[in-house]
PDB file of N, CA and C in Angstrom:
ATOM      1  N   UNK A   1      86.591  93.581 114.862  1.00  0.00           N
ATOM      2  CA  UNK A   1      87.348  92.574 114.146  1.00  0.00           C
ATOM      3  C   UNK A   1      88.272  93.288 113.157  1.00  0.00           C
ATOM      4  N   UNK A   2      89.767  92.842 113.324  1.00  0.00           N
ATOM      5  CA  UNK A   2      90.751  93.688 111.989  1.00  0.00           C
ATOM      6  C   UNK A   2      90.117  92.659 110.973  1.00  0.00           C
ATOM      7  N   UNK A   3      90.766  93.314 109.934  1.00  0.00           N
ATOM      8  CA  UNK A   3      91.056  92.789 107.954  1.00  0.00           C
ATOM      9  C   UNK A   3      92.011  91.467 108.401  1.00  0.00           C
ATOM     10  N   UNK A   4      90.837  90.531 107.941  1.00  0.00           N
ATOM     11  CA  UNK A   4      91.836  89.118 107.678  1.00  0.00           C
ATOM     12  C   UNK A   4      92.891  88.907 106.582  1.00  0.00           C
ATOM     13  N   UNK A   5      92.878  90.291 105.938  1.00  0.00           N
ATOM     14  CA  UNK A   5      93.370  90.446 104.507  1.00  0.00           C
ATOM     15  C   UNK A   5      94.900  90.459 104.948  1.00  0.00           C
ATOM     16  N   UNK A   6      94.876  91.133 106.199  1.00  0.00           N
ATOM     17  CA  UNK A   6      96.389  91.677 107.210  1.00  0.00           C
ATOM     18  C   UNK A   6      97.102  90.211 106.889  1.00  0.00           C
ATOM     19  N   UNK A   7      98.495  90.751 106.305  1.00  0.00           N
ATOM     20  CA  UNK A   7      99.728  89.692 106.504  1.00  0.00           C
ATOM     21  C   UNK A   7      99.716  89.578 107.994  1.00  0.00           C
ATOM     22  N   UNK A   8     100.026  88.382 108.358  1.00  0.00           N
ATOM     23  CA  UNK A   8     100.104  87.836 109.968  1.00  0.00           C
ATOM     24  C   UNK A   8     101.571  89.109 110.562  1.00  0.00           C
ATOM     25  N   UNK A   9     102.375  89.373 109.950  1.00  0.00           N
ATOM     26  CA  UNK A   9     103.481  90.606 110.337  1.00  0.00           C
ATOM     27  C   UNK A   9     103.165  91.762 110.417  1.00  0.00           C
ATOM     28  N   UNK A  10     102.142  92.162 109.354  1.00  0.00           N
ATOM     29  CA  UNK A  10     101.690  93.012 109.740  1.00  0.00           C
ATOM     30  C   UNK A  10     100.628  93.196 110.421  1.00  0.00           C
ATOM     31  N   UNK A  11      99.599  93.191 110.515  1.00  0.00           N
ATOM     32  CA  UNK A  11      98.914  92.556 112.034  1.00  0.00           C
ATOM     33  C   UNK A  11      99.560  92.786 113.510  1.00  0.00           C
ATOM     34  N   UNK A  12     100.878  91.863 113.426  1.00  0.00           N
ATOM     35  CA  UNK A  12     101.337  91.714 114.585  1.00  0.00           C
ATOM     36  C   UNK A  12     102.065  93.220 115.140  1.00  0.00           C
ATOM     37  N   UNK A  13     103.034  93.785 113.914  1.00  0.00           N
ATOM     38  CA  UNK A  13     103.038  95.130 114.220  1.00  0.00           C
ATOM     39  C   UNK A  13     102.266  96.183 114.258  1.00  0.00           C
ATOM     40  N   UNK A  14     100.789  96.079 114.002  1.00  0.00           N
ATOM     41  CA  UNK A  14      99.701  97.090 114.164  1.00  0.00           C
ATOM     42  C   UNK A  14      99.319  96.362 115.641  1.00  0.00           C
ATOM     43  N   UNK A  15      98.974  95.841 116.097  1.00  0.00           N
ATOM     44  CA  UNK A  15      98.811  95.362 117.372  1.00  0.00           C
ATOM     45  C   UNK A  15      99.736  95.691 118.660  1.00  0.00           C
ATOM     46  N   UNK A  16     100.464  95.919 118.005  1.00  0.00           N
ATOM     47  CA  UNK A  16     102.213  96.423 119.030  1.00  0.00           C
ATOM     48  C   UNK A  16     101.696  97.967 119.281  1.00  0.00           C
ATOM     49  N   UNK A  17     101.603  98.697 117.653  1.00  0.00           N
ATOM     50  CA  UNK A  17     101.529 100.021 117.930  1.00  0.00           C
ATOM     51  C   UNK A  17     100.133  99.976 118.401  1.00  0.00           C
ATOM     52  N   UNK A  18      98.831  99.591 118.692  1.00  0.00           N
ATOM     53  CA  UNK A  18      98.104  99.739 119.142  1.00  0.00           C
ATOM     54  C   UNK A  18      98.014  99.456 120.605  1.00  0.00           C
ATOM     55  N   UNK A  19      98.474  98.612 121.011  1.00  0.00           N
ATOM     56  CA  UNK A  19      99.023  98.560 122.412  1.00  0.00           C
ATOM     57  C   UNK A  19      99.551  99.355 123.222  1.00  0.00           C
ATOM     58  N   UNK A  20     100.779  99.724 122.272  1.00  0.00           N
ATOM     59  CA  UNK A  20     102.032 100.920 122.981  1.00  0.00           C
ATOM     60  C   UNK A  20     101.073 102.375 122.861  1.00  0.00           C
ATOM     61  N   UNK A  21     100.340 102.308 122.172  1.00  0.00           N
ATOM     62  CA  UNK A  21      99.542 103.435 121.801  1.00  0.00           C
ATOM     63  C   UNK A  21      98.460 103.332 123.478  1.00  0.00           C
ATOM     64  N   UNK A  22      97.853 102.696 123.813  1.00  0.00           N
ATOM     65  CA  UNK A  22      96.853 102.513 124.862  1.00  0.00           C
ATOM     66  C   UNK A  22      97.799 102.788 126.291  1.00  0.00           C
ATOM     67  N   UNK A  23      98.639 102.008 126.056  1.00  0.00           N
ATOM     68  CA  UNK A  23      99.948 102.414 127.493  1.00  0.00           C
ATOM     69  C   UNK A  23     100.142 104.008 127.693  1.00  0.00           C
ATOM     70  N   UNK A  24      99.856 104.638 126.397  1.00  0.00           N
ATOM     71  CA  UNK A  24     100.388 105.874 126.212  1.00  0.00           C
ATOM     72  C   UNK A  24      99.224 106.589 126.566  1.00  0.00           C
ATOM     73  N   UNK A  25      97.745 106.408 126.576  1.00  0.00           N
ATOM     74  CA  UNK A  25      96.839 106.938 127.063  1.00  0.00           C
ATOM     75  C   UNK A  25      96.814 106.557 128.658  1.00  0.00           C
ATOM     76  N   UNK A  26      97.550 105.922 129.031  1.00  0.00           N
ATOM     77  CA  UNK A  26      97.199 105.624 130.176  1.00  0.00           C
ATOM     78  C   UNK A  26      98.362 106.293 131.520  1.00  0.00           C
ATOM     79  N   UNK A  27      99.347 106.122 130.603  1.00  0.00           N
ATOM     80  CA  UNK A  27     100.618 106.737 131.622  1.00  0.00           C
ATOM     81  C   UNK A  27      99.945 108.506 131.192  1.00  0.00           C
ATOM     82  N   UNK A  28      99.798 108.846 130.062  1.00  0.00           N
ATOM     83  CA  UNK A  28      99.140 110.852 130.428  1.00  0.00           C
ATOM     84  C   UNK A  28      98.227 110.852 130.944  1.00  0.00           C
ATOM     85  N   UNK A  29      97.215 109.799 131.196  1.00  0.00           N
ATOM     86  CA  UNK A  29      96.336 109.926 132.403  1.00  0.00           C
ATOM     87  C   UNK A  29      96.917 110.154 133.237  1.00  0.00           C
ATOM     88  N   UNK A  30      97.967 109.042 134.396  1.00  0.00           N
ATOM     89  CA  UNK A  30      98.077 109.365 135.341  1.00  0.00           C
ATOM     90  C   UNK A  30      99.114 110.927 135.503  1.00  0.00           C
ATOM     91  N   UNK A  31      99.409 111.123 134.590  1.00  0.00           N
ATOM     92  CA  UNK A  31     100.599 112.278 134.852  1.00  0.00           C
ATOM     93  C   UNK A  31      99.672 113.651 134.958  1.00  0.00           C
ATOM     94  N   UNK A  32      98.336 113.267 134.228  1.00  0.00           N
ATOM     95  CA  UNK A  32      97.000 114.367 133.755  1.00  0.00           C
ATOM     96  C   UNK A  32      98.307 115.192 132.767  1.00  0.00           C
ATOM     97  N   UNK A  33      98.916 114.537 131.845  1.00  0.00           N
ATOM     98  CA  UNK A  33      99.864 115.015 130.842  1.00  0.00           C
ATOM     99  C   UNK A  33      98.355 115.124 129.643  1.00  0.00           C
ATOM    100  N   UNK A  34      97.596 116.621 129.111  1.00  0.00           N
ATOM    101  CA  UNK A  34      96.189 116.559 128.711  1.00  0.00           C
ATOM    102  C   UNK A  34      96.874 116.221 126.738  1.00  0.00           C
ATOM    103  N   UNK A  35      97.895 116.779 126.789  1.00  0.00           N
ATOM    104  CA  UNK A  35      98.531 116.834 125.334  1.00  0.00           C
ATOM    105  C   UNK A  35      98.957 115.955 124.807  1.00  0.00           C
ATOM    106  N   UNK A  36      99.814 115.045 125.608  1.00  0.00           N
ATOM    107  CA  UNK A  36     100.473 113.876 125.780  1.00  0.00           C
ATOM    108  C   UNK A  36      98.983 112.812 125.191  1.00  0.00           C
ATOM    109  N   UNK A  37      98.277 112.952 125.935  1.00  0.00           N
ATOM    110  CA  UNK A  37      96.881 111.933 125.876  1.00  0.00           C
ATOM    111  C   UNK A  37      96.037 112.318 124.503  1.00  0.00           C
ATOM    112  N   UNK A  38      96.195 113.427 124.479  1.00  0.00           N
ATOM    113  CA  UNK A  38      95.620 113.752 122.733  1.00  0.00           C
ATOM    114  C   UNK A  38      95.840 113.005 121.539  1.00  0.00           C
ATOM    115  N   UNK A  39      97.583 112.881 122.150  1.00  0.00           N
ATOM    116  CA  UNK A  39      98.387 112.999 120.912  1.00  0.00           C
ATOM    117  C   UNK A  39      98.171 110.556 120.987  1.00  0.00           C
ATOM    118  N   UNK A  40      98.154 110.588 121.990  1.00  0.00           N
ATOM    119  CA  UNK A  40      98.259 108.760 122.251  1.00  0.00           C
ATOM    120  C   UNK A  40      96.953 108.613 121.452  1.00  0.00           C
ATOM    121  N   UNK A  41      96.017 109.620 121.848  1.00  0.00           N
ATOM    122  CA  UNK A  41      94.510 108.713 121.668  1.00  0.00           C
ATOM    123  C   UNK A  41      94.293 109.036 119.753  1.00  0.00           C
ATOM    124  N   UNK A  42      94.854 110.009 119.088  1.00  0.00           N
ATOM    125  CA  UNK A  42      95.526 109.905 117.743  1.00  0.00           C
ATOM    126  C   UNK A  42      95.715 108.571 117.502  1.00  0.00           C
ATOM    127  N   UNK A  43      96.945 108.289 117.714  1.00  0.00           N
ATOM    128  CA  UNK A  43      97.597 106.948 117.677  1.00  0.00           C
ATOM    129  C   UNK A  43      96.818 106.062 117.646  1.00  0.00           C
ATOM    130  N   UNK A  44      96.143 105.520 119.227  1.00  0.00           N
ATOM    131  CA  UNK A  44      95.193 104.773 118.884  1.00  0.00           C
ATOM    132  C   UNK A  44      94.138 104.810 117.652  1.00  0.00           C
ATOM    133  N   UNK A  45      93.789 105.700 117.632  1.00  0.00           N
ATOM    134  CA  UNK A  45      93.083 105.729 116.151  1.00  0.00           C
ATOM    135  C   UNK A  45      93.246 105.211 115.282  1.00  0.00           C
ATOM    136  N   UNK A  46      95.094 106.356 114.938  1.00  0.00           N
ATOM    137  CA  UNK A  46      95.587 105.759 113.775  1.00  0.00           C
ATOM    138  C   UNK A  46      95.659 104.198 113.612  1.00  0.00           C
ATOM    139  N   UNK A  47      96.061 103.039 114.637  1.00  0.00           N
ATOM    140  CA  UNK A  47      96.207 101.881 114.442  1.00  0.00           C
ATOM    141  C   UNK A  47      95.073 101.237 114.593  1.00  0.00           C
ATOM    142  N   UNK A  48      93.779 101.748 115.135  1.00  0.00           N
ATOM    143  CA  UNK A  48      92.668 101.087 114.393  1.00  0.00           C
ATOM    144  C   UNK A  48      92.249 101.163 113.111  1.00  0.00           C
ATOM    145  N   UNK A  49      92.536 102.655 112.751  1.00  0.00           N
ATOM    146  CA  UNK A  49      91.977 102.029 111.038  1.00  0.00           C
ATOM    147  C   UNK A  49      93.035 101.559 110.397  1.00  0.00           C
ATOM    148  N   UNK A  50      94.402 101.328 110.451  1.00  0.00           N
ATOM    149  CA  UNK A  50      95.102 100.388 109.806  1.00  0.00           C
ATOM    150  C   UNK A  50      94.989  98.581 110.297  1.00  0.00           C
ATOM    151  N   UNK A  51      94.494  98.665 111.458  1.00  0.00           N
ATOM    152  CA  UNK A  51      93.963  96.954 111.757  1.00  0.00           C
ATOM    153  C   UNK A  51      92.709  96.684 110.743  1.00  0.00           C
ATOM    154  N   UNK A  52      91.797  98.117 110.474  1.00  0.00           N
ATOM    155  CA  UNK A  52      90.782  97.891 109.529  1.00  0.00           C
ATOM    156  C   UNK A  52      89.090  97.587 110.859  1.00  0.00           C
ATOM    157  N   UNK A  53      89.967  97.935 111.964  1.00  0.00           N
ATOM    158  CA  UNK A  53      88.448  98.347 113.051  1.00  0.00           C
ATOM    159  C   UNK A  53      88.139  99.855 112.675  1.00  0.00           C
ATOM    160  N   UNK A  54      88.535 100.852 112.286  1.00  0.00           N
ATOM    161  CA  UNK A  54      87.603 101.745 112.145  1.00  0.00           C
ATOM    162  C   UNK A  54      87.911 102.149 110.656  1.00  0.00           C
ATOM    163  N   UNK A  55      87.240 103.337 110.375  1.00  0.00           N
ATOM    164  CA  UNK A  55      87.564 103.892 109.167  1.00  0.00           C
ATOM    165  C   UNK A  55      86.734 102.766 108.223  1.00  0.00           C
ATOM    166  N   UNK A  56      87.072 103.279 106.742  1.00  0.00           N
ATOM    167  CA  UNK A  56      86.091 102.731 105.727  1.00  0.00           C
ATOM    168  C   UNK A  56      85.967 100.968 105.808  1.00  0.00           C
ATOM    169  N   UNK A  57      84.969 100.427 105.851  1.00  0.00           N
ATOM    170  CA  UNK A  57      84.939  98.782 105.721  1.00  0.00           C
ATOM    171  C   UNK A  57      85.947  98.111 104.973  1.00  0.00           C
ATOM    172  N   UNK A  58      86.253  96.884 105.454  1.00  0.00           N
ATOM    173  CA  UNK A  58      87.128  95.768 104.707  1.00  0.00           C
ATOM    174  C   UNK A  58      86.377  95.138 103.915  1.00  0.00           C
ATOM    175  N   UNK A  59      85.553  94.883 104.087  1.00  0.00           N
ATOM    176  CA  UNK A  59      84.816  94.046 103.407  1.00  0.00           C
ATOM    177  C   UNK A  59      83.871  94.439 102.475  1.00  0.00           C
ATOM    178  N   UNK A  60      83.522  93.193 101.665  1.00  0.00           N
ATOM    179  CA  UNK A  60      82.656  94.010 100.599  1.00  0.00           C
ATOM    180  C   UNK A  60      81.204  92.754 100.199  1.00  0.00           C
ATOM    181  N   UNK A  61      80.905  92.633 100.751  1.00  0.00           N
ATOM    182  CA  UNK A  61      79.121  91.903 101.311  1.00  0.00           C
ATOM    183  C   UNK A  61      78.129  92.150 100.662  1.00  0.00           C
ATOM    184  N   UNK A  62      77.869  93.587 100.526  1.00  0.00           N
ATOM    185  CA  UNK A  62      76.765  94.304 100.254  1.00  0.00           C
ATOM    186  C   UNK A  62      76.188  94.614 101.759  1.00  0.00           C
ATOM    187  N   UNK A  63      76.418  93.904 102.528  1.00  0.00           N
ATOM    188  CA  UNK A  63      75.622  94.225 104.019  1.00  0.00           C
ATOM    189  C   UNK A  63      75.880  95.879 104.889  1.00  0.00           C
ATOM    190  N   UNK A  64      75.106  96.635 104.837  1.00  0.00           N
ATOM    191  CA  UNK A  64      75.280  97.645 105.595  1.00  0.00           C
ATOM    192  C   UNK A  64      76.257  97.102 106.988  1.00  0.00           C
ATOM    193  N   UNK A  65      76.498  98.506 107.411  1.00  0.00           N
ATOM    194  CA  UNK A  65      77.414  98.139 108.523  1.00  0.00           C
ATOM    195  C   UNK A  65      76.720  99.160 110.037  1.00  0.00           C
ATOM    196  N   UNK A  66      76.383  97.973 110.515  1.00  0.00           N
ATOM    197  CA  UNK A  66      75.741  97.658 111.413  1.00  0.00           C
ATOM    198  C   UNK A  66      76.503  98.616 113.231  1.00  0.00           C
ATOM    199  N   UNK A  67      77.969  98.319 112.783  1.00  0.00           N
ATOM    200  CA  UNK A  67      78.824  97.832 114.279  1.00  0.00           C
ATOM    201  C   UNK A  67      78.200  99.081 115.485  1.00  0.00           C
ATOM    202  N   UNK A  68      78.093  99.813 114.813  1.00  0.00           N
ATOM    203  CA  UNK A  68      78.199 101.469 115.473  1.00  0.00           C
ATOM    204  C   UNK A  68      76.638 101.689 115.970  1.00  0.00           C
ATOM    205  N   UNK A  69      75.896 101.112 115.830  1.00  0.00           N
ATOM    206  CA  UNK A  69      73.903 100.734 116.270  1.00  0.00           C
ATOM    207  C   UNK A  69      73.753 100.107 117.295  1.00  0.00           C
ATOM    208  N   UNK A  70      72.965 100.526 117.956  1.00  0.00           N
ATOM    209  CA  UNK A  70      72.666  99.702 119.303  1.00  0.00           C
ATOM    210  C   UNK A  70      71.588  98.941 118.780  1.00  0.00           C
ATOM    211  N   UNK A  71      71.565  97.168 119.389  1.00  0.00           N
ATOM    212  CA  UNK A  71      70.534  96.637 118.946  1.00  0.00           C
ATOM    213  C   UNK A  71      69.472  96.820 119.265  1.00  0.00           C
ATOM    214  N   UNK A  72      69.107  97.602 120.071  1.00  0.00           N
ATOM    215  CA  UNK A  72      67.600  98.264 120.983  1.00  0.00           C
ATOM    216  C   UNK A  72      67.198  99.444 119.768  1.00  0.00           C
ATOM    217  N   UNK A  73      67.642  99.630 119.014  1.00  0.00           N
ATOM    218  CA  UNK A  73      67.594 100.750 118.421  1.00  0.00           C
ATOM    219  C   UNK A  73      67.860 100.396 116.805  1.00  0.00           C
ATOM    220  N   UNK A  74      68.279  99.344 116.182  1.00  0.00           N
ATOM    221  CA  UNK A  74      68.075  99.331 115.181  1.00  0.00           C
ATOM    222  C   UNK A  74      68.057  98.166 114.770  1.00  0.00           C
ATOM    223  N   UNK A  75      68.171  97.830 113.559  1.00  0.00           N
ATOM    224  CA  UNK A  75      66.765  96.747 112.759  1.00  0.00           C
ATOM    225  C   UNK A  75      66.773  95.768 113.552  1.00  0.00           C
ATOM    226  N   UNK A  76      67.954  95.008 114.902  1.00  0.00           N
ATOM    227  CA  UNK A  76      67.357  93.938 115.860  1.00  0.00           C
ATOM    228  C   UNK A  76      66.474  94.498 116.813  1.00  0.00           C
ATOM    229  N   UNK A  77      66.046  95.727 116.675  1.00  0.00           N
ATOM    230  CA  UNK A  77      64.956  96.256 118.451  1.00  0.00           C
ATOM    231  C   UNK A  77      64.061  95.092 118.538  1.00  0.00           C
ATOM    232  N   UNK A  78      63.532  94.685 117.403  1.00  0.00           N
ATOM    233  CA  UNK A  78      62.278  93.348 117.928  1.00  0.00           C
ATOM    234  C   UNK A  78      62.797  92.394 118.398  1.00  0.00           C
ATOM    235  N   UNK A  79      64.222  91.414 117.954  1.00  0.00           N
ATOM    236  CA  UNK A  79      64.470  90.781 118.380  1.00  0.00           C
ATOM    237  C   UNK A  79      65.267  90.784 120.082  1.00  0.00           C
ATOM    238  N   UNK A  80      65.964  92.226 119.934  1.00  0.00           N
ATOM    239  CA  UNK A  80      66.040  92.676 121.098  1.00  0.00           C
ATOM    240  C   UNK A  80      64.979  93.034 122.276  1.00  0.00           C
ATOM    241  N   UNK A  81      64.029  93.238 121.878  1.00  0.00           N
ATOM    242  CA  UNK A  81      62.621  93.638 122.651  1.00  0.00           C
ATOM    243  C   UNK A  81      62.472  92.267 123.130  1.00  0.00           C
ATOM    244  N   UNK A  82      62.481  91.307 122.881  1.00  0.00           N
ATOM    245  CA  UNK A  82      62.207  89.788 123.036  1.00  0.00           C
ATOM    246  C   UNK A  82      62.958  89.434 124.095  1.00  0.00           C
ATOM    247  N   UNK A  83      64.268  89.751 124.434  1.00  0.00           N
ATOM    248  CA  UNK A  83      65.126  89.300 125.458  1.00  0.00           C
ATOM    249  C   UNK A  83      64.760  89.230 126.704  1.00  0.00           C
ATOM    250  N   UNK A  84      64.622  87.869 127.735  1.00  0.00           N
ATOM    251  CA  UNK A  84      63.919  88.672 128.847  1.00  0.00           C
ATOM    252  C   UNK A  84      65.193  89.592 129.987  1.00  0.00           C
ATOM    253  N   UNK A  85      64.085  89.942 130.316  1.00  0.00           N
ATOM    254  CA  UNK A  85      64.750  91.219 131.213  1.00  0.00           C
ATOM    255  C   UNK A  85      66.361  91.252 131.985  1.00  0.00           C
ATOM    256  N   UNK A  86      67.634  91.851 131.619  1.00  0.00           N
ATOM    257  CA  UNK A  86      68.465  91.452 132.804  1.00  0.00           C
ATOM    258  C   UNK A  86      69.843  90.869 131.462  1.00  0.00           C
ATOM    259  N   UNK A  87      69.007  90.261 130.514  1.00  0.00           N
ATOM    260  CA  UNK A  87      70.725  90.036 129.298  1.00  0.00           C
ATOM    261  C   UNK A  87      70.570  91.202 128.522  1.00  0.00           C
ATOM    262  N   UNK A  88      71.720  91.610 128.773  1.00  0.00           N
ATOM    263  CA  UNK A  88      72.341  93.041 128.256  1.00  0.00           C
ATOM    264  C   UNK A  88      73.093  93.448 128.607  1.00  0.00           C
TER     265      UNK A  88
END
């Protein structure tokens, strides 16, 4: 989820460069351009932590941040253990 904090313009132009950024991992794939794809998957980066998906939290909760945990593996494993077999 980006920062709802994002002006709707800006947003819309971090979404552009994050886009044009993914096109760009995808055309040095097919070229196997290995530098080219370095330099895109940068990019992508860069415009996730300015959407506010990676890099330091937007928010301020108090709630640990969870996103990066598998629920089999952390504080939901019980409730995850519970699931029957096959949703996942």
């Amino acid at each position: 989820m980006s920062n709802p904090a994002l002006k709707p313009d800006e947003r819309q132009r971090l979404v552009k460069e994050l886009m044009d950024a993914r096109r760009a991992v995808g055309a040095a794939r097919r070229t196997a351009d290995h530098v080219a794809e370095t330099i895109a998957h940068e990019s992508v980066h860069q415009a996730k932590v300015a959407l506010g998906e990676r890099g330091p939290v937007w928010w301020d909760d108090g709630t640990p941040d969870l996103n990066r945990h598998l629920a089999r593996t952390g504080p939901y494993a019980q409730w995850y253990a519970s699931l029957p077999e096959g949703i996942d």
